[in-house]
N, C-alpha and C. Protein backbone atom coordinates (compact mmCIF):
# COMPACT_ATOMS: atom_id res chain seq x y z
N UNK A 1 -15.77 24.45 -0.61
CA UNK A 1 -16.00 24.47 0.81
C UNK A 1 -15.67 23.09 1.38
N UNK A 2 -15.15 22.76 2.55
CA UNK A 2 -14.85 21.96 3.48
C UNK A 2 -15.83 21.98 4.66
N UNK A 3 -16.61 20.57 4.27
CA UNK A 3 -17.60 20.41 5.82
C UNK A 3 -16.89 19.08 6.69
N UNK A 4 -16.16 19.79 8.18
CA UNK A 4 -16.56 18.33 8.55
C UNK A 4 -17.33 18.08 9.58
N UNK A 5 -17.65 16.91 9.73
CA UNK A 5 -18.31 16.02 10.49
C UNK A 5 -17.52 15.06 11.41
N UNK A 6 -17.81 15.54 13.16
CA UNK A 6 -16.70 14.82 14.14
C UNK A 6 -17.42 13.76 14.48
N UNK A 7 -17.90 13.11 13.95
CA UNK A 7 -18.14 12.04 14.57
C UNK A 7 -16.79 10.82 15.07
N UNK A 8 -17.53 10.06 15.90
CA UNK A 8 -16.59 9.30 16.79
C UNK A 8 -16.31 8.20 16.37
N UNK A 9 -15.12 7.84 16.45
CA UNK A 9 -13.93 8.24 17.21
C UNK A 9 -13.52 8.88 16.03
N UNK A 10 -13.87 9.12 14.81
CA UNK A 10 -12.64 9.71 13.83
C UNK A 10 -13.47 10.74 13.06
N UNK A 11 -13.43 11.92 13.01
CA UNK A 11 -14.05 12.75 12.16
C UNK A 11 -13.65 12.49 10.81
N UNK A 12 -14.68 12.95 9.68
CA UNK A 12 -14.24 12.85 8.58
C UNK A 12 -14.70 14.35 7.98
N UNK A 13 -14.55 14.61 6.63
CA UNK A 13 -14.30 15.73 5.97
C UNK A 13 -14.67 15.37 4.44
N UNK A 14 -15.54 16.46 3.88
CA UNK A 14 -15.56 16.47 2.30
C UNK A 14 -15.89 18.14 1.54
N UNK A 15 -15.59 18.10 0.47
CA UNK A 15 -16.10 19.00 0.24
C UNK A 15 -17.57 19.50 -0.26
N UNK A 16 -17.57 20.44 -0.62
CA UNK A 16 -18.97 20.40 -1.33
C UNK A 16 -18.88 21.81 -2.10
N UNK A 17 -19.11 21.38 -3.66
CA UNK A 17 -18.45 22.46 -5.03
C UNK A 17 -18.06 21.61 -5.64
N UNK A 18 -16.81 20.38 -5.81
CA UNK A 18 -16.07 20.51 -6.46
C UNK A 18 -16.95 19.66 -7.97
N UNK A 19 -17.94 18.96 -7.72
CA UNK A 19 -18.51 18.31 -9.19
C UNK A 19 -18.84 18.76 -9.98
N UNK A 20 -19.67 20.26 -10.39
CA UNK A 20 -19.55 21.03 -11.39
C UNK A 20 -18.04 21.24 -12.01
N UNK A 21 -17.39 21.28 -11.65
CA UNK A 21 -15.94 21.45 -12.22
C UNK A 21 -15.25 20.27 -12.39
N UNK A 22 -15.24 19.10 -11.49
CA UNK A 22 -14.25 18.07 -11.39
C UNK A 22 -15.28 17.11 -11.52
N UNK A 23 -16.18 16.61 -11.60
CA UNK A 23 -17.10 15.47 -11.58
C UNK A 23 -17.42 14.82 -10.25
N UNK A 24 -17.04 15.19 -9.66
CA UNK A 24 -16.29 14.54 -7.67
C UNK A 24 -16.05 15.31 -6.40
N UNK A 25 -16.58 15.10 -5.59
CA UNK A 25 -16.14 15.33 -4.14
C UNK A 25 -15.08 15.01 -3.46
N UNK A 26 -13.81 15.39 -2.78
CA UNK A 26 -13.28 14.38 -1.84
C UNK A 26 -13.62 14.65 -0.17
N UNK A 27 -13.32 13.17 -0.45
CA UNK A 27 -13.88 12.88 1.56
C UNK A 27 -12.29 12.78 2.01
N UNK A 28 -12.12 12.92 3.23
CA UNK A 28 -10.84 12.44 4.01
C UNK A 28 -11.42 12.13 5.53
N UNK A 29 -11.08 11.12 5.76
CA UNK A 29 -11.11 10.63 7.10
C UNK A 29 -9.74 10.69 8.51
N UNK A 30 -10.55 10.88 9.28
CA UNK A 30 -9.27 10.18 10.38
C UNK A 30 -8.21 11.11 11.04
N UNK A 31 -7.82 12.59 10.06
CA UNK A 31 -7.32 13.46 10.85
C UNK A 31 -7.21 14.90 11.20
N UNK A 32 -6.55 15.21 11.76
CA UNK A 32 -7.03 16.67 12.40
C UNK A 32 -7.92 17.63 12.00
N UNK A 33 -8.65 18.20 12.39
CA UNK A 33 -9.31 19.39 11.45
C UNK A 33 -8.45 20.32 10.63
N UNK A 34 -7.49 20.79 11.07
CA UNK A 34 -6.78 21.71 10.70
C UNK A 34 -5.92 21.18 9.82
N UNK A 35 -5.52 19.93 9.57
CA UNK A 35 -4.77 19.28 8.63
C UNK A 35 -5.90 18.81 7.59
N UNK A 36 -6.67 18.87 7.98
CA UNK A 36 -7.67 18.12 7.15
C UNK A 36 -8.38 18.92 5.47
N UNK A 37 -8.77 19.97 6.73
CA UNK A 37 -9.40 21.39 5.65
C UNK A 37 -8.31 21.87 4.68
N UNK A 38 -6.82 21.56 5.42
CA UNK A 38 -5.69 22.14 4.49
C UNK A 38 -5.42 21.16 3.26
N UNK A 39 -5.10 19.99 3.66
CA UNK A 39 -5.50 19.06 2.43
C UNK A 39 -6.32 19.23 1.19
N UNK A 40 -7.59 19.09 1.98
CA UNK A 40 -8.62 18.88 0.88
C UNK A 40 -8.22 20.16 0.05
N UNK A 41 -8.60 21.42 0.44
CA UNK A 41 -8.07 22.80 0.29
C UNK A 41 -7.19 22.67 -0.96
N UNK A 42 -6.21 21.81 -0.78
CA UNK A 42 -4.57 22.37 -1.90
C UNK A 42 -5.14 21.38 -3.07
N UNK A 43 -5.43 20.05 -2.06
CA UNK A 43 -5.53 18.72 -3.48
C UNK A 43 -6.78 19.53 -4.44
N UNK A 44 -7.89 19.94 -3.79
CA UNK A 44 -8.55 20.74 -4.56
C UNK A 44 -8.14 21.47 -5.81
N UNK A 45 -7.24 22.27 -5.46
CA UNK A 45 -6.68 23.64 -6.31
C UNK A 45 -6.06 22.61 -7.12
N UNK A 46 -4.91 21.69 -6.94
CA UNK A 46 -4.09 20.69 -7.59
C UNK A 46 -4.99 20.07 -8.73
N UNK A 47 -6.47 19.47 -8.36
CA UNK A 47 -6.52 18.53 -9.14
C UNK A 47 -7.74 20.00 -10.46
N UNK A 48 -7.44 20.76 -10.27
CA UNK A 48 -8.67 22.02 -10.82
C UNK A 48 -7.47 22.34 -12.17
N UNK A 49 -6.24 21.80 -11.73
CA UNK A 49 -5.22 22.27 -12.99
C UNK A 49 -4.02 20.55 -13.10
N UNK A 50 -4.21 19.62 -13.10
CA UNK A 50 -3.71 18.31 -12.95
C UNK A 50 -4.66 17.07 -12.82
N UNK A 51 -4.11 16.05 -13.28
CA UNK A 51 -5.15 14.55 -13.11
C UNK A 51 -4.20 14.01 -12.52
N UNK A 52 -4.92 13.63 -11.67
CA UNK A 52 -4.01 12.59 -10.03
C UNK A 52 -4.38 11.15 -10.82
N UNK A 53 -4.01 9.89 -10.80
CA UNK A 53 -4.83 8.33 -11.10
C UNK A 53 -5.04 8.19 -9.71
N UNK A 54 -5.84 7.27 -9.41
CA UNK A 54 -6.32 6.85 -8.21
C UNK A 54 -5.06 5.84 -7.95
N UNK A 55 -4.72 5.79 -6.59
CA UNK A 55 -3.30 4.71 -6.20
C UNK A 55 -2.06 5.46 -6.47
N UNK A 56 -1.82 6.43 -7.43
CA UNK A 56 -0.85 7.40 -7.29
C UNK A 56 -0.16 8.07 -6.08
N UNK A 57 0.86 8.00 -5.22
CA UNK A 57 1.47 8.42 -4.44
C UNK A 57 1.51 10.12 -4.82
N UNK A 58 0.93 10.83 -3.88
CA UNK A 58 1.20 12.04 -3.85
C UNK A 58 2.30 12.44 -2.65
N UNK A 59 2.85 13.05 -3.38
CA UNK A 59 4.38 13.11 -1.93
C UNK A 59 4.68 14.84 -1.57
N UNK A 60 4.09 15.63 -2.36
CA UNK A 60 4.67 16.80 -2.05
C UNK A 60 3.57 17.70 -1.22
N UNK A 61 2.25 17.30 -0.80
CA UNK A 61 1.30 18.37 0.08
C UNK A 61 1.89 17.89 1.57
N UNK A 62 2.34 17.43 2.14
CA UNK A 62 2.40 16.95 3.21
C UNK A 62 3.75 15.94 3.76
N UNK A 63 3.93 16.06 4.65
CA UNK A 63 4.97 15.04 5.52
C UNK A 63 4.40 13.75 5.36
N UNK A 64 3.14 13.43 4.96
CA UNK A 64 2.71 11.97 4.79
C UNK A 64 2.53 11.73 3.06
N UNK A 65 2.63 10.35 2.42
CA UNK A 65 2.44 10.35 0.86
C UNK A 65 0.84 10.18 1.62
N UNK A 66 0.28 10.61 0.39
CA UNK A 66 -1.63 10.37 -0.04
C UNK A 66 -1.39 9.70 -1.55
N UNK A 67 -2.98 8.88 -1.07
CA UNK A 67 -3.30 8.62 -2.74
C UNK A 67 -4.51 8.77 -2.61
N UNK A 68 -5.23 8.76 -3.65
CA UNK A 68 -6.83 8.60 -3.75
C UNK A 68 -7.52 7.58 -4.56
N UNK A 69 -8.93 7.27 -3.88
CA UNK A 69 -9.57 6.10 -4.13
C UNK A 69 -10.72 6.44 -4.96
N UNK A 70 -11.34 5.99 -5.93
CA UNK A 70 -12.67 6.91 -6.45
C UNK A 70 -13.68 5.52 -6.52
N UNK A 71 -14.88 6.73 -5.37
CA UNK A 71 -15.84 5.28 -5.10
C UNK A 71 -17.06 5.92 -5.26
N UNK A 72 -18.11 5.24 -6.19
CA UNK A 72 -19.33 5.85 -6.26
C UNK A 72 -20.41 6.08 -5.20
N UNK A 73 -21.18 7.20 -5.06
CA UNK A 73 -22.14 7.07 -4.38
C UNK A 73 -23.07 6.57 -4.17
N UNK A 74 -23.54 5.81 -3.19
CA UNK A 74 -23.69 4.45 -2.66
C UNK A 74 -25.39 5.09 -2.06
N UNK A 75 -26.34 3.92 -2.24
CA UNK A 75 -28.02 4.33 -2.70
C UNK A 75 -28.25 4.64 -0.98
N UNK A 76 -29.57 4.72 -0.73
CA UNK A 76 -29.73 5.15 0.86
C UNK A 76 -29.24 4.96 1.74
N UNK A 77 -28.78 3.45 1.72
CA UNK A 77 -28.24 2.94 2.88
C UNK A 77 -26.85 3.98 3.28
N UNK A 78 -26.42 4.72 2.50
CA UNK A 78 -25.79 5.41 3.00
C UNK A 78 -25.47 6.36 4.04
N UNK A 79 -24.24 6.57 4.85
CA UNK A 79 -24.56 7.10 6.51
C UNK A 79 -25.77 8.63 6.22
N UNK A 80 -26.12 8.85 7.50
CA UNK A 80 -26.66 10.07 7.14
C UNK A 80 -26.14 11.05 6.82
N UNK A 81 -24.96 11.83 7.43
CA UNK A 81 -24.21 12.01 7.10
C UNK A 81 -23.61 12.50 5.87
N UNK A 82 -23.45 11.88 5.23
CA UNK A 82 -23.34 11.90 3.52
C UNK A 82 -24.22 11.92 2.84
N UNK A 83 -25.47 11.80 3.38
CA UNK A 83 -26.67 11.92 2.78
C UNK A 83 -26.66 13.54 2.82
N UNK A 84 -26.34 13.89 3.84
CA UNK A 84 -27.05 15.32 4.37
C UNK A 84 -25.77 16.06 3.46
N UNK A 85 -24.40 15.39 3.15
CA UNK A 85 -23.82 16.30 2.22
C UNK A 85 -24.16 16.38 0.48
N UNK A 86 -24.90 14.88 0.07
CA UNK A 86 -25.49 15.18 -1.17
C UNK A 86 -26.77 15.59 -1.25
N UNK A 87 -27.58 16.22 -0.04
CA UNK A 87 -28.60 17.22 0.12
C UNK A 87 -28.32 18.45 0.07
N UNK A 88 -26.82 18.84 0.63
CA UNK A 88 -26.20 20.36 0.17
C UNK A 88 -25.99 20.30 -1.26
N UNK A 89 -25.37 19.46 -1.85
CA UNK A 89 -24.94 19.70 -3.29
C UNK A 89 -26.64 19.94 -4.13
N UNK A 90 -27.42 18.82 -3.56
CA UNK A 90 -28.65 18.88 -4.73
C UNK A 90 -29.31 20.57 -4.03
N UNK A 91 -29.37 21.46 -3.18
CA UNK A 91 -29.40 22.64 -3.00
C UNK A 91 -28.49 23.43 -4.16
N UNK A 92 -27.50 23.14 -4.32
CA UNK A 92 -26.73 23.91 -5.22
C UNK A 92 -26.69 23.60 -6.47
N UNK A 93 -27.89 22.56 -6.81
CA UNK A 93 -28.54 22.79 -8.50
C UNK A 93 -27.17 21.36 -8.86
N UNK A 94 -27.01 20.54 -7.88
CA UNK A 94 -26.42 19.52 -8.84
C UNK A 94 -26.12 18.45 -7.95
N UNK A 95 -26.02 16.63 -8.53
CA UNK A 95 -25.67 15.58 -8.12
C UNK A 95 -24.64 15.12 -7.83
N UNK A 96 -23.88 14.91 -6.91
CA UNK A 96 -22.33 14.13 -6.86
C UNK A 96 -23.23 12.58 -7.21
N UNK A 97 -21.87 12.17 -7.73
CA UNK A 97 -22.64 10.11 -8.70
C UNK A 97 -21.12 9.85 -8.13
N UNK A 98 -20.05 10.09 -7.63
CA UNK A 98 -18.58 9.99 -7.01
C UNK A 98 -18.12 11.08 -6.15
N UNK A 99 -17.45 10.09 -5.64
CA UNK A 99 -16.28 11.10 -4.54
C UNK A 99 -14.74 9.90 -4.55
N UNK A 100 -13.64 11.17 -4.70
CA UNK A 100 -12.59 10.30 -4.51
C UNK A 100 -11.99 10.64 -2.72
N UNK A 101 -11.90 9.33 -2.20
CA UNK A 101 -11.42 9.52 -0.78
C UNK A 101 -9.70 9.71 -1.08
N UNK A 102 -9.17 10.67 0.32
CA UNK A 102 -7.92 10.97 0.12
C UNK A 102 -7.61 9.84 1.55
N UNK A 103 -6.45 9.17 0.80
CA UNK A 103 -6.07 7.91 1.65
C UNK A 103 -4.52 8.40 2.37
N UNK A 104 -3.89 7.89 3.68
CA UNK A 104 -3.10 8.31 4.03
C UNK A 104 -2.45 6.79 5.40
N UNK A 105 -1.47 6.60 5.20
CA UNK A 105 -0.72 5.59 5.57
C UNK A 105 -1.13 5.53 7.14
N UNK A 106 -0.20 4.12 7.16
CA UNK A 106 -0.37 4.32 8.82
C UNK A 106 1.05 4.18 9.19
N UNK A 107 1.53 4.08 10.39
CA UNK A 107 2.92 4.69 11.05
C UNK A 107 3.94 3.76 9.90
N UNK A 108 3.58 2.43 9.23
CA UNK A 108 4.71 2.04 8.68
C UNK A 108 4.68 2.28 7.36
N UNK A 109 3.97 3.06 6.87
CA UNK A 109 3.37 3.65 5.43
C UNK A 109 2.46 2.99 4.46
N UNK A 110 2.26 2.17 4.76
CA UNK A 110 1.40 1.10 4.40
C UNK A 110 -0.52 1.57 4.53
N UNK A 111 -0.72 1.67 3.16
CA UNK A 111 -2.25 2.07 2.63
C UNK A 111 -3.20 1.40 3.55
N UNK A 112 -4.37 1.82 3.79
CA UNK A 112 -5.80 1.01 3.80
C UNK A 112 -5.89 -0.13 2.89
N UNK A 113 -5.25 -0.08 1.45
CA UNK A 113 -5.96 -1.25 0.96
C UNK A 113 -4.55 -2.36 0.55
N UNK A 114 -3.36 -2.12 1.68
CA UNK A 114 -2.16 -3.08 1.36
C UNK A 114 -2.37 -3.92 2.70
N UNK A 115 -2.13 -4.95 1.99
CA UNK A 115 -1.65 -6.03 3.36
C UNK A 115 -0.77 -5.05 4.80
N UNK A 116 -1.07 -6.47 5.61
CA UNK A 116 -0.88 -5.28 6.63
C UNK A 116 -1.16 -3.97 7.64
N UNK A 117 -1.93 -3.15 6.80
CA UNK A 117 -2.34 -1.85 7.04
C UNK A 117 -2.63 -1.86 8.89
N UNK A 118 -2.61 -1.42 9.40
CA UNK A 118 -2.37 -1.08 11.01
C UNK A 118 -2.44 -0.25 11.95
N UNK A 119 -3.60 0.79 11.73
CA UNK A 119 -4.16 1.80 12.30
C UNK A 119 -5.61 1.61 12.83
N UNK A 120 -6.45 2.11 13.68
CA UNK A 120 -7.42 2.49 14.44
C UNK A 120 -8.39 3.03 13.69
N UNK A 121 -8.02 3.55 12.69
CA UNK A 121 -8.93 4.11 11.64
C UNK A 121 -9.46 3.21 9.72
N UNK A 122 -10.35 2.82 10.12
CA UNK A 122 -9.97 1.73 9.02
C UNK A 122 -9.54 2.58 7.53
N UNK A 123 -10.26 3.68 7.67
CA UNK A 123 -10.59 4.63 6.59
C UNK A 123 -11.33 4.69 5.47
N UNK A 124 -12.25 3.33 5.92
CA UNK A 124 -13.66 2.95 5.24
C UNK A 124 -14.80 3.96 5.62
N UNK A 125 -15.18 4.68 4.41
CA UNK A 125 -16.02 5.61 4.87
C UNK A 125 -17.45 4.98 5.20
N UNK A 126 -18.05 3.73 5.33
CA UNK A 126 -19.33 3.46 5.82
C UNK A 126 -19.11 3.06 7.16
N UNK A 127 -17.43 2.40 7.48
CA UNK A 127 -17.36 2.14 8.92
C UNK A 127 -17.24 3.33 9.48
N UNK A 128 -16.67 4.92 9.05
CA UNK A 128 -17.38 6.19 10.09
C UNK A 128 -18.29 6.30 9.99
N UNK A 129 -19.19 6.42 9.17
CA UNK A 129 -20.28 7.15 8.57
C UNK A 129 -21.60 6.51 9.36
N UNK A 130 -21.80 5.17 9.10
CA UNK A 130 -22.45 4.31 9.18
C UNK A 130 -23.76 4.78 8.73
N UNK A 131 -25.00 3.84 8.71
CA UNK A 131 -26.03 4.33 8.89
C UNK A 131 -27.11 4.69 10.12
N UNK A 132 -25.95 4.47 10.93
CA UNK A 132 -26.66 4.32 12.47
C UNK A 132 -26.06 5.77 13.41
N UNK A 133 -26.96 6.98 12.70
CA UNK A 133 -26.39 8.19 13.66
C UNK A 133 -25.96 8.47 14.80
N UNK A 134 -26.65 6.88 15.95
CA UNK A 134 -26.44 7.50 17.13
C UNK A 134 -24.65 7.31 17.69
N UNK A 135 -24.19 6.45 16.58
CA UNK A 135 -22.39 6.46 16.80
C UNK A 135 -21.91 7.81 16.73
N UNK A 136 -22.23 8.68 16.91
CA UNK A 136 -21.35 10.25 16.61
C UNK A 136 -22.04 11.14 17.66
């Protein structure tokens, strides 16, 4: 399943299922709903029969390359938000301890974590998330 959350200015997106099977969640930040759910959606199915490395250029789901980042889950201070999505998982009889974020360039293709980088969206999931609900 794909939940997202619009908060402002950039909605973000994760799933919730995939750690019984994959060890991990992914989050995606920053774009469309409808591009978003489709993503997570395929990389899902992809990584259920394939191992992606984290920093790997994925070039064939999309008109944009992705890579992914794998970052552990981070103690209360975490946004609510993500709290309230590892409160769905512990409902479904289990812990996410990771999530890999799906990362995606900005107009000159250039990552979140390359020099340079140059978008509106940092794609730091505590700068959407925050711990301060009333931003959304």
């Amino acid at each position: 399943m794909v939940q997202a959350v619009m908060a402002q200015p950039f909605a973000f997106f994760y799933t919730v299922g995939m750690t019984p099977v994959l060890g991990y969640e992914l989050v995606l930040i920053g774009l469309p709903r409808d591009l978003a759910g489709s993503f997570l959606n395929t990389l899902a199915a992809r990584l259920r029969e394939t191992t992606i490395a984290d920093g790997e250029l994925i070039e064939d789901l999309s008109n944009l390359p992705l890579k992914l980042r794998t970052q552990q889950v981070v103690d209360a201070s975490t946004g609510e938000d993500l709290r309230e999505a590892l409160a769905l998982a512990f409902s479904l009889g289990y812990a996410p301890t990771s999530f890999r974020q799906v990362l995606w360039p900005d107009p000159m293709g250039r990552f979140p974590d390359e020099a340079g980088y140059d978008y509106p969206c940092s794609q730091n999931v505590l700068d959407v998330i925050g711990p301060d609900r009333t931003q959304h």
